[in-house]
Protein backbone atom coordinates (compact mmCIF):
# COMPACT_ATOMS: atom_id res chain seq x y z
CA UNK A 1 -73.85 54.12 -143.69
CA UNK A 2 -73.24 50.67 -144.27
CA UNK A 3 -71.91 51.73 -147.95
CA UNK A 4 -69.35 53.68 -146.15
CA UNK A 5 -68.09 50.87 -144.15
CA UNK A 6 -67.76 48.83 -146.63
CA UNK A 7 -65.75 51.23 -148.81
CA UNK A 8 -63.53 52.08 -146.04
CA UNK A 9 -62.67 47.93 -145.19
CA UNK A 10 -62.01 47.81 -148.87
CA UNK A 11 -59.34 50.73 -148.64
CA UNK A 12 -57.78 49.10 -145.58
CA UNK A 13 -57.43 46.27 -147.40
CA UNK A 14 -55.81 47.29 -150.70
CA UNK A 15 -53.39 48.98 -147.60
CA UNK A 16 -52.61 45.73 -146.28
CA UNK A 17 -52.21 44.34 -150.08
CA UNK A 18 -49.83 47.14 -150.69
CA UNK A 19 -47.73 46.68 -147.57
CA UNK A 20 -47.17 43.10 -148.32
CA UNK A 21 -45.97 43.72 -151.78
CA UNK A 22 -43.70 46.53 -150.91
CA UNK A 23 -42.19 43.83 -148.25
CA UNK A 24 -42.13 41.06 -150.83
CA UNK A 25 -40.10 43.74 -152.94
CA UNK A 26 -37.70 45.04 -150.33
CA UNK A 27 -37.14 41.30 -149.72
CA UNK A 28 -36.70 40.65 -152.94
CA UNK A 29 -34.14 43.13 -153.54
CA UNK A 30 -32.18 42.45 -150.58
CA UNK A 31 -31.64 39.07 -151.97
CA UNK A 32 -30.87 39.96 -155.31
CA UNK A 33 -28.21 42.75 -153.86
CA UNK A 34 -26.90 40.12 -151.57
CA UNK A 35 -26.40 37.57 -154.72
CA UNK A 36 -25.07 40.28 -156.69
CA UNK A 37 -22.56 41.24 -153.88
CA UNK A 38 -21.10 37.62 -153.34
CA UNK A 39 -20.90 37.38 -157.19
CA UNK A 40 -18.68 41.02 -157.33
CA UNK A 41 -16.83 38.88 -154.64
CA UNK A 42 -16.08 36.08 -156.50
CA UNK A 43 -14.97 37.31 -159.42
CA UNK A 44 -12.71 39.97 -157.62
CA UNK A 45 -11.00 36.81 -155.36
CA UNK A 46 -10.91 35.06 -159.14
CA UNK A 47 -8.92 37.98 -160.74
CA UNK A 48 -6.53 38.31 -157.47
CA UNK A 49 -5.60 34.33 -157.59
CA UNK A 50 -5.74 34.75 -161.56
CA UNK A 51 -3.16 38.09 -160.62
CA UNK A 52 -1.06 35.83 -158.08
CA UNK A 53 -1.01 32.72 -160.92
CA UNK A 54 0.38 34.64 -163.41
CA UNK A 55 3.06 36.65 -161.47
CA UNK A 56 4.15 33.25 -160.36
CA UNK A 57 4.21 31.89 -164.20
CA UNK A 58 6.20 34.96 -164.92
CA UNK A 59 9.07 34.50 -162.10
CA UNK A 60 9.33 31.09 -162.86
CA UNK A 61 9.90 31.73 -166.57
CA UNK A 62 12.66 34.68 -166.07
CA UNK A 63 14.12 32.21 -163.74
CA UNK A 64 13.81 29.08 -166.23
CA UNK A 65 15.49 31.39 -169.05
CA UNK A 66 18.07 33.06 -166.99
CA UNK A 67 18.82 28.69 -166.44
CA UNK A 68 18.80 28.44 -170.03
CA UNK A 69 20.91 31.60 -170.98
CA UNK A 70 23.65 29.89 -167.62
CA UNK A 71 23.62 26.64 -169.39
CA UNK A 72 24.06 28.21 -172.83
CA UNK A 73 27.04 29.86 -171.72
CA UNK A 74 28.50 26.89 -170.03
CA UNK A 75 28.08 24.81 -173.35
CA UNK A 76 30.08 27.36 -174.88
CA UNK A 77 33.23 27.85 -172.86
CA UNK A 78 33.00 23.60 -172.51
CA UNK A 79 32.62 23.07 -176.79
CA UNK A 80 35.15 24.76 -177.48
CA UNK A 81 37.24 24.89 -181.01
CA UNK A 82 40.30 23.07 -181.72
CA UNK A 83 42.16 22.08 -184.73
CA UNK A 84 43.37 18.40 -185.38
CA UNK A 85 45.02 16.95 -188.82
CA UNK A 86 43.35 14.27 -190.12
CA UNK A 87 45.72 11.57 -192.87
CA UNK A 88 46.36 8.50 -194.29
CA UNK A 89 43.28 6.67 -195.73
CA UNK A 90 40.25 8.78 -195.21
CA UNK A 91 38.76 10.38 -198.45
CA UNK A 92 38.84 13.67 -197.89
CA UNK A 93 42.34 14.32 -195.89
CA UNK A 94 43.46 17.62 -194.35
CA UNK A 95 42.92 20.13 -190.94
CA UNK A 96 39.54 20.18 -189.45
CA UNK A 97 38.35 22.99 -186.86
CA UNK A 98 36.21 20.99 -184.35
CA UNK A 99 34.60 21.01 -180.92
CA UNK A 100 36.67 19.69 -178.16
CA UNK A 101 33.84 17.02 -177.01
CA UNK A 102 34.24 15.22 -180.25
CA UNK A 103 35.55 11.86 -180.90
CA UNK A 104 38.24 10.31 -183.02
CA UNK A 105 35.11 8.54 -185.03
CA UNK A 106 33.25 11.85 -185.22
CA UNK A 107 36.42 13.71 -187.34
CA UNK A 108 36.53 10.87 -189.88
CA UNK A 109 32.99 11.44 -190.54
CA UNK A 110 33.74 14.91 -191.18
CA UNK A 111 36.68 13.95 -193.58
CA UNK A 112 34.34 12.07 -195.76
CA UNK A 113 35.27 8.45 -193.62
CA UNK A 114 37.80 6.36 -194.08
CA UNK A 115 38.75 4.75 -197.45
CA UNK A 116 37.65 1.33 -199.11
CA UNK A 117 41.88 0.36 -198.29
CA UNK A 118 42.02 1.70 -194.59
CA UNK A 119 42.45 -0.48 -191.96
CA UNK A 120 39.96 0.37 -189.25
CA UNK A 121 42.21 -1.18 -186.79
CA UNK A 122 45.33 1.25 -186.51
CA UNK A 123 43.11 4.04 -185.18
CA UNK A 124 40.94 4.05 -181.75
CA UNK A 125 37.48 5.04 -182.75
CA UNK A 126 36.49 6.36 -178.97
CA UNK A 127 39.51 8.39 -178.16
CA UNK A 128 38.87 11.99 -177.14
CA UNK A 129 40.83 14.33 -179.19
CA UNK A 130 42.73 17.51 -178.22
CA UNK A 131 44.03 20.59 -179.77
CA UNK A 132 46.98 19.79 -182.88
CA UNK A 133 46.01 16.46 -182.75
CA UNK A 134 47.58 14.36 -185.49
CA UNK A 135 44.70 11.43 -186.85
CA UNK A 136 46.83 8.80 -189.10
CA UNK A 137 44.38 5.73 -190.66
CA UNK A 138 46.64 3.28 -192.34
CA UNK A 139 46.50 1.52 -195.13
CA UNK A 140 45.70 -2.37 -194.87
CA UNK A 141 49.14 -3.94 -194.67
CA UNK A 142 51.45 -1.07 -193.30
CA UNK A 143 51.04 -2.26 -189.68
CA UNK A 144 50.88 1.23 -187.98
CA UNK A 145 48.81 3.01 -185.47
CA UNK A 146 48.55 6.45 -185.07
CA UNK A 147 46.31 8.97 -182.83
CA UNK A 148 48.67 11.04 -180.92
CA UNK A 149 49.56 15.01 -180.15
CA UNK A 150 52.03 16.15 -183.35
CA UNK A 151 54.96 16.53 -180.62
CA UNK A 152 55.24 12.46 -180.54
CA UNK A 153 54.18 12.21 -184.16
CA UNK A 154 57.38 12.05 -185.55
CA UNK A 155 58.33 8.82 -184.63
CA UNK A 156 56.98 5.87 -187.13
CA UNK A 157 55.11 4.80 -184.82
CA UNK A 158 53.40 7.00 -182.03
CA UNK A 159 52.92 3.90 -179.21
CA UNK A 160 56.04 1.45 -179.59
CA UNK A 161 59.92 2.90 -179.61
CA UNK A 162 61.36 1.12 -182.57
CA UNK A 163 64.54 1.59 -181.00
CA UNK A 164 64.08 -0.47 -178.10
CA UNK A 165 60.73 -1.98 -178.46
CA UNK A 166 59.53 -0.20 -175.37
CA UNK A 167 55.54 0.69 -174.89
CA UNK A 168 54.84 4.20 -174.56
CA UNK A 169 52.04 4.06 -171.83
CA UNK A 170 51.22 7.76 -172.86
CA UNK A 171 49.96 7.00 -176.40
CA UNK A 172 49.52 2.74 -176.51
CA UNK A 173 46.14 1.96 -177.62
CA UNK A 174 44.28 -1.08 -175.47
CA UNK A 175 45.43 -3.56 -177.76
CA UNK A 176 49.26 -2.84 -177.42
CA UNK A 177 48.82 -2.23 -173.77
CA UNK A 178 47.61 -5.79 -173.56
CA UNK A 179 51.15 -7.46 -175.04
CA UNK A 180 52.56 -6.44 -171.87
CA UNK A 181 52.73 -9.43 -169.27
CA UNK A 182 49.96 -9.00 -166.89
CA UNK A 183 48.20 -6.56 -168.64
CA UNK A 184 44.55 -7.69 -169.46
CA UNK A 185 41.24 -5.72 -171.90
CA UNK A 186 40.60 -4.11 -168.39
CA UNK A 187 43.83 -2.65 -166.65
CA UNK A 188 44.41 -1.78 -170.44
CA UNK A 189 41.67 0.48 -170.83
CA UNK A 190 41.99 1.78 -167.22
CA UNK A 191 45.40 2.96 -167.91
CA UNK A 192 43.61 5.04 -171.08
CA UNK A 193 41.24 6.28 -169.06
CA UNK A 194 43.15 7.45 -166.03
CA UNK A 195 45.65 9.64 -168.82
CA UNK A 196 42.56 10.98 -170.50
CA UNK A 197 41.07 12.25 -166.98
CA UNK A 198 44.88 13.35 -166.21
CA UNK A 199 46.96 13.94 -168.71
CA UNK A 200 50.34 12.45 -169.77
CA UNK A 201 52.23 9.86 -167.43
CA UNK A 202 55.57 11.99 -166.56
CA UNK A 203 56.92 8.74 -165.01
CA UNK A 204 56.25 5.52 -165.68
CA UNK A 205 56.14 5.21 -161.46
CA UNK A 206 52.80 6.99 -161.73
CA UNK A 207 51.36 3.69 -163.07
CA UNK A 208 50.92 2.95 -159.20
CA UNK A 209 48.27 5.56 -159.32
CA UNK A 210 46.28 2.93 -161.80
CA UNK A 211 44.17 0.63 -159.78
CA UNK A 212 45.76 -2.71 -159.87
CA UNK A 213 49.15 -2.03 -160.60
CA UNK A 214 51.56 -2.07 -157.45
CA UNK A 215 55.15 -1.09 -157.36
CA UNK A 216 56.67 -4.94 -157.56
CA UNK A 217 54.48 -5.13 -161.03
CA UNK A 218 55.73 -2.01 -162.40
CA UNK A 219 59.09 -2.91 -161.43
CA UNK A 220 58.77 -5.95 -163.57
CA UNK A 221 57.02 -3.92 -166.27
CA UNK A 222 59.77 -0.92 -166.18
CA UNK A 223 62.11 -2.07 -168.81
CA UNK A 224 59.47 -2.49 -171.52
CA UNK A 225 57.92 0.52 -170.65
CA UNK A 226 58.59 4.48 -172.00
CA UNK A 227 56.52 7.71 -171.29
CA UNK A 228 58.76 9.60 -173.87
């Protein structure tokens, strides 16, 4: 009898030993599924921000090459080609197909630069050129001075009318502006600059629009003055 007991506490036991494990087990595996879950979370919120990161990246680079492909365009239409004649003392002489932003100094490079003889003087280094432009470097010792559009070319010398002395205030350099009375380095170049930005005086009255000359100073200046 008391064998029987015994066997049948021992059963109820290994029962009770049984039920704890299978709890222990479910317990365990509701925390592994849970861990696994968040994980499967993670990475899916990971590869949506990775999604949302890289559609970004993408607009901005169509947008940063459509801004390349605008600027490329405007570089173009504002470089464009002109022609300009390039003589006197430079070593390789002749008609040069340019871009429009270059500079008197930038053509002479192309023409192999000026010659041992030239006299770096008669030409303005910084002047913009234009289309048909006519670039004359003189010789030490023939006293000229040349950068000017082929339609006032012709005369001998493109800034001072030999035939009355007069300054042309459309093609003077800084230095001949500055033999006028009144006329210092800085109203000199202004006057440069302000036909550069606007083209050609077509009356020497337009000098007013040129800060610091006034209509009694270009009165006085008038008869040594020409725009033709």
């Amino acid at each position: 009898m008391n064998f029987q007991v015994e066997i049948i506490e021992k059963i109820k036991n290994h029962k009770k030993n049984i039920a704890v494990l299978v709890c222990l087990l479910m317990i365990i595996g509701i925390f592994s599924f849970s861990i696994v879950n968040r994980g499967e979370k993670k990475t899916e919120a990971q590869s949506f921000s990775k999604l949302l990161s890289d559609q970004k990246e993408n607009n901005i680079d169509i947008h940063t090459e459509k801004n390349k492909n605008s600027t490329t365009i405007i570089e173009k239409q504002e470089n464009l080609s002109i022609v300009v004649d390039v003589k006197g003392a430079v070593n390789t002489p002749g008609t040069y197909k340019v871009s429009s932003n270059l500079r008197v100094n930038d053509v002479l490079k192309l023409a192999g630069g000026m010659t041992k003889d030239a006299d770096n003087k008669s030409v303005n280094l910084a002047q913009k050129i234009t289309d048909e432009m006519v670039i004359y470097v003189a010789s030490i010792g023939e006293n000229i001075n040349i950068i000017d559009e082929p339609t006032k070319s012709t005369k001998s010398n493109g800034s001072i009318d030999e035939s009355s002395n007069k300054i042309n205030i459309n093609t003077a350099d800084a230095n001949q502006l500055q033999t006028l009375s009144g006329v210092g380095a800085k109203k000199a170049q202004d006057i440069i600059d302000y036909r550069e930005q606007n083209g050609d005086f077509k009356k020497i009255e337009e000098l007013q629009n040129v800060s610091g000359f006034g209509a009694k100073s270009i009165e006085k200046l008038k008869e040594n003055l020409t725009v033709d």
